[in-house]
Protein backbone atom coordinates (compact mmCIF):
# COMPACT_ATOMS: atom_id res chain seq x y z
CA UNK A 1 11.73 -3.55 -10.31
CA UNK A 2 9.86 -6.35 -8.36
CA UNK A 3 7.90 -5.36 -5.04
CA UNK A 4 10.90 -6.97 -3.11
CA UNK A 5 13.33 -5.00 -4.37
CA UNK A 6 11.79 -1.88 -2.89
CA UNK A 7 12.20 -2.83 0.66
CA UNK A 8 14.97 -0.98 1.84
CA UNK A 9 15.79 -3.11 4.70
CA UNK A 10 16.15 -6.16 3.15
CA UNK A 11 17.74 -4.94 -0.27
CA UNK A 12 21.10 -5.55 1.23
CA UNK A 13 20.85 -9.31 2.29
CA UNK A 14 21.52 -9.84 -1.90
CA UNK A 15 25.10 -9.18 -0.96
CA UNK A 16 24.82 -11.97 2.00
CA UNK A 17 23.04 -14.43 -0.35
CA UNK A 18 25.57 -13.80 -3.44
CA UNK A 19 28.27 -14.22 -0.68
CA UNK A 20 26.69 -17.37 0.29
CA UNK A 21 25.75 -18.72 -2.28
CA UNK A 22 27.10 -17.39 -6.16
CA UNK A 23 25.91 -15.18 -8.38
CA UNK A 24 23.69 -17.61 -10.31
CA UNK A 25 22.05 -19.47 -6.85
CA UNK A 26 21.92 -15.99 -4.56
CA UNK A 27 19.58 -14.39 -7.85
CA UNK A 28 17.77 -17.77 -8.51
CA UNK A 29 16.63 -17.40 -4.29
CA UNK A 30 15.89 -13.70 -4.88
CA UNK A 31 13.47 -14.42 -7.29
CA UNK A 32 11.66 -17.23 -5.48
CA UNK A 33 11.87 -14.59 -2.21
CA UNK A 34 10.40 -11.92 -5.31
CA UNK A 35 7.82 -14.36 -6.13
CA UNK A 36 6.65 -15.76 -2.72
CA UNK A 37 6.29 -11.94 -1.78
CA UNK A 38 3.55 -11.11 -4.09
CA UNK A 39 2.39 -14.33 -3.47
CA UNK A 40 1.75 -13.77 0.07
CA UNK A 41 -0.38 -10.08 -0.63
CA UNK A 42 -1.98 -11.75 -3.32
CA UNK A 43 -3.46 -14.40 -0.96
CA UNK A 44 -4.02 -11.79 1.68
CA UNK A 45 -4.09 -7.84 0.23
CA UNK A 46 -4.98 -6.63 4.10
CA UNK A 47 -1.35 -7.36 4.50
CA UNK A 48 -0.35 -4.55 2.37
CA UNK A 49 -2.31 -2.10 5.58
CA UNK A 50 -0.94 -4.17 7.97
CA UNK A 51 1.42 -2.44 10.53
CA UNK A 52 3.56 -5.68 10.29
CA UNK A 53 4.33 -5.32 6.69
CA UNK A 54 8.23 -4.99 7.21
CA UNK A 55 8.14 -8.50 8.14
CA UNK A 56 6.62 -10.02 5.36
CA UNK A 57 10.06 -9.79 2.86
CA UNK A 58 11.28 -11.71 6.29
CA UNK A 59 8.84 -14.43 5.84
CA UNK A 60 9.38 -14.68 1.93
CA UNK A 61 12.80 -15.20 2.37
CA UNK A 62 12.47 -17.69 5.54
CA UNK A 63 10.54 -20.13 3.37
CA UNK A 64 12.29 -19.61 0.11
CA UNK A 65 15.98 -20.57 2.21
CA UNK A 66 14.33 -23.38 4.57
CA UNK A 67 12.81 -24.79 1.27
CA UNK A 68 16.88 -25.24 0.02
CA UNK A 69 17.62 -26.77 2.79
CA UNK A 70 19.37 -23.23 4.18
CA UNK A 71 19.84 -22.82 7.91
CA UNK A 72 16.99 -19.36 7.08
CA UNK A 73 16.95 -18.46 10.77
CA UNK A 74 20.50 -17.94 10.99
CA UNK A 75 21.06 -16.40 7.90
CA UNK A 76 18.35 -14.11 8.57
CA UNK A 77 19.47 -13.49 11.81
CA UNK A 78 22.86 -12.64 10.94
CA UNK A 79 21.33 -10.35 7.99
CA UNK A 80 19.56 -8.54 11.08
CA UNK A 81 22.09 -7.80 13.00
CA UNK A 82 24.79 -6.64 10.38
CA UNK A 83 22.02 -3.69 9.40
CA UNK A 84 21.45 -3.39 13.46
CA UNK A 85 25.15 -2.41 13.88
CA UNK A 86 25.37 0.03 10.70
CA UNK A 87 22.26 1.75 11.94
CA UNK A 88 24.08 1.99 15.68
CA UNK A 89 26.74 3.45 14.20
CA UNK A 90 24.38 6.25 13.07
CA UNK A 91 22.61 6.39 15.98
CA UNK A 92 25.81 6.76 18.57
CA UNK A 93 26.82 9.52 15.76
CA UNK A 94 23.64 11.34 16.36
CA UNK A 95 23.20 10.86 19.91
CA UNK A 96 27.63 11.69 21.12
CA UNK A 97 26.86 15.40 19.73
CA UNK A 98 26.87 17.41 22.77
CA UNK A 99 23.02 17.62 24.66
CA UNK A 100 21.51 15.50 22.25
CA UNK A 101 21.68 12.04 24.45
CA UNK A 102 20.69 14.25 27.35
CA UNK A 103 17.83 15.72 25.59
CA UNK A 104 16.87 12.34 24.97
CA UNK A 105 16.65 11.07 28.04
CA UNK A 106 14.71 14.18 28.96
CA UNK A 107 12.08 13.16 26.44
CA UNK A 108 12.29 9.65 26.78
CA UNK A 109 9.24 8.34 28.00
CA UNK A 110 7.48 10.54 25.13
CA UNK A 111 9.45 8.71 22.13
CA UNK A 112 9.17 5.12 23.79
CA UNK A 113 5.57 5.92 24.31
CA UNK A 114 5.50 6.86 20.13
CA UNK A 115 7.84 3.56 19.49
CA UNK A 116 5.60 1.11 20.75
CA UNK A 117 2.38 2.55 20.52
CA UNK A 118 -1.05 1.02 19.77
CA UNK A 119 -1.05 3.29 16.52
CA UNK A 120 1.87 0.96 15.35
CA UNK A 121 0.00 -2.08 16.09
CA UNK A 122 1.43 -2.96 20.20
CA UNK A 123 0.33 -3.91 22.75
CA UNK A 124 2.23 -3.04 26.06
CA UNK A 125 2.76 -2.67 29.45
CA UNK A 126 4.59 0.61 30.87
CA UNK A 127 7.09 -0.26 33.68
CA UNK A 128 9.15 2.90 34.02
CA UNK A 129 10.54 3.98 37.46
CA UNK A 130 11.51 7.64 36.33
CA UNK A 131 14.37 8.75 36.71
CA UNK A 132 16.48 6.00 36.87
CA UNK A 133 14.56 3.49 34.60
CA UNK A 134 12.82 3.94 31.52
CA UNK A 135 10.86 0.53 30.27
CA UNK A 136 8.70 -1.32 28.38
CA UNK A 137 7.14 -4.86 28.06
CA UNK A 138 5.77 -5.76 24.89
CA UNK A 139 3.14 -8.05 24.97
CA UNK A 140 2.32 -8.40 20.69
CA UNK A 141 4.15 -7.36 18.30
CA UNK A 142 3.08 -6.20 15.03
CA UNK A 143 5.85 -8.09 13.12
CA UNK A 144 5.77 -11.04 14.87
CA UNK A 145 1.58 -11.36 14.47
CA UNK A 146 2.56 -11.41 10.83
CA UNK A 147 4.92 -14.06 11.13
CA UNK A 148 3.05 -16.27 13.33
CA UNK A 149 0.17 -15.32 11.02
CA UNK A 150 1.63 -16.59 7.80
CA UNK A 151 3.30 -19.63 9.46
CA UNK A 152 7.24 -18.44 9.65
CA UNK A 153 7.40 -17.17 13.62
CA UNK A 154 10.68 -17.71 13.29
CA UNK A 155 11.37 -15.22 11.24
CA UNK A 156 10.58 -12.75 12.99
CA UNK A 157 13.72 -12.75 14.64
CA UNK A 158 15.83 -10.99 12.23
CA UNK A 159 14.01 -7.86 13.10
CA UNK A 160 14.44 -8.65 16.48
CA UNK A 161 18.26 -8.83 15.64
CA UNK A 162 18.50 -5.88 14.14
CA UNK A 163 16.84 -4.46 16.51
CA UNK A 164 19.19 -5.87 20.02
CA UNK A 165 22.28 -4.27 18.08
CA UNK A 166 21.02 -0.80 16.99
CA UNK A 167 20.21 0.32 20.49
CA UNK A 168 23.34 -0.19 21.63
CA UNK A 169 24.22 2.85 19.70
CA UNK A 170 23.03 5.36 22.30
CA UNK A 171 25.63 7.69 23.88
CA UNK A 172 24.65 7.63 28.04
CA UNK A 173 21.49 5.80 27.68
CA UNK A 174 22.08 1.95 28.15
CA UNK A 175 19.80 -0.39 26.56
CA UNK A 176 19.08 -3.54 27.35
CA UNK A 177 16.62 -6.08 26.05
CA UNK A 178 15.99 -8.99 28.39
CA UNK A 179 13.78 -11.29 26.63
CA UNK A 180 11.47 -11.38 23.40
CA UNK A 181 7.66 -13.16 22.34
CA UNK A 182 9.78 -14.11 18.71
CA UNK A 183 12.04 -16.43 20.72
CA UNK A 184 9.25 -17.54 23.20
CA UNK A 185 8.86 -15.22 25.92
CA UNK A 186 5.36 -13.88 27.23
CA UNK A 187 7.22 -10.06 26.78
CA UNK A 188 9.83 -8.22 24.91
CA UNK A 189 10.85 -6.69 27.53
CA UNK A 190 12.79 -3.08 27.13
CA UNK A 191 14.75 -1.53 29.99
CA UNK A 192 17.12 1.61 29.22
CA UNK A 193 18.74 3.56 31.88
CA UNK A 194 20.87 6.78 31.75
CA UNK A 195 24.79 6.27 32.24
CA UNK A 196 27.60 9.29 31.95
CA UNK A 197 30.06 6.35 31.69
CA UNK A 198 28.47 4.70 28.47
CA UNK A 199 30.26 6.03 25.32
């Protein structure tokens, strides 16, 4: 089993790429992705300590499709937010048992405090206006320093995807994500709110 193959997130976008692509072309890309991946820690071991590392099958695969001629960043993208809804789905299961969204919300500023801590390689700026608002601006990103670090910013975005679709999963608590530094912006900036109404 190659490195790749180990990353849990990403072992599903075979499927996309066969889908895409064939049998014979989708595993022809998955070993150039296979191959650029230990590339990249060969050239840089740090990477393997880096709290980024989940991006770097991202950037593999960015510059393995863009070398094809592939549209990566929408592929990717796409990739990102199929997983995002599956993992909603689990989420909103978790979350629409009885007290559990409300005990979130409760705790909230403790787990988005944990999410997008310094430990995990952020930077931030708390903007909460407790009760009603619980938020967040991101100023760096661990996955996207990785990216930009290794030349595929762009790909960064798939996590971002993924991201965008599995917080929509919470029962009550609306999420909303108004901008991100992957696509530009000087913040990712995180805003969730508490709402009976939301199923």
């Amino acid at each position: 089993m190659r490195e790749l193959d180990k990353q849990f997130f990403f072992r599903g976008i075979k499927k996309t790429l066969r889908e895409e692509f064939g049998d014979a072309q989708s595993k022809k890309m998955w070993e150039e992705a296979c191959d650029e991946y230990d590339r990249i820690l060969v050239e840089d071991p740090s990477l393997k300590e880096h709290k980024g590392t989940m991006a770097i099958p991202a950037v593999a695969l960015f510059r393995v499709l863009s070398n094809r001629g592939v549209d990566a960043e929408e592929l990717l993208n796409g990739y990102g937010r199929q997983m995002g809804v599956k993992f909603a789905s689990i989420v909103h299961g978790i979350t629409s048992i009885p007290g559990v969204s409300n005990y979130l919300w409760k705790n909230i500023w403790k787990i988005m405090d944990k999410m997008s801590s310094e430990e995990l390689g952020y930077r931030r700026r708390i903007v909460s206006e407790p009760p009603e608002m619980y938020g967040v601006d991101i100023l760096s990103c661990p996955y996207h320093e990785v990216c930009k670090e290794l030349g595929s910013e762009r790909a960064a975005l798939c996590i971002c995807s993924m991201d965008l679709e599995y917080m929509k999963g919470f029962h009550h608590i609306r999420y909303e994500r108004e901008s991100s530094v992957a696509d530009g912006a000087d913040c990712c900036r995180y805003r969730l709110r508490f709402d009976e109404n939301k199923k």
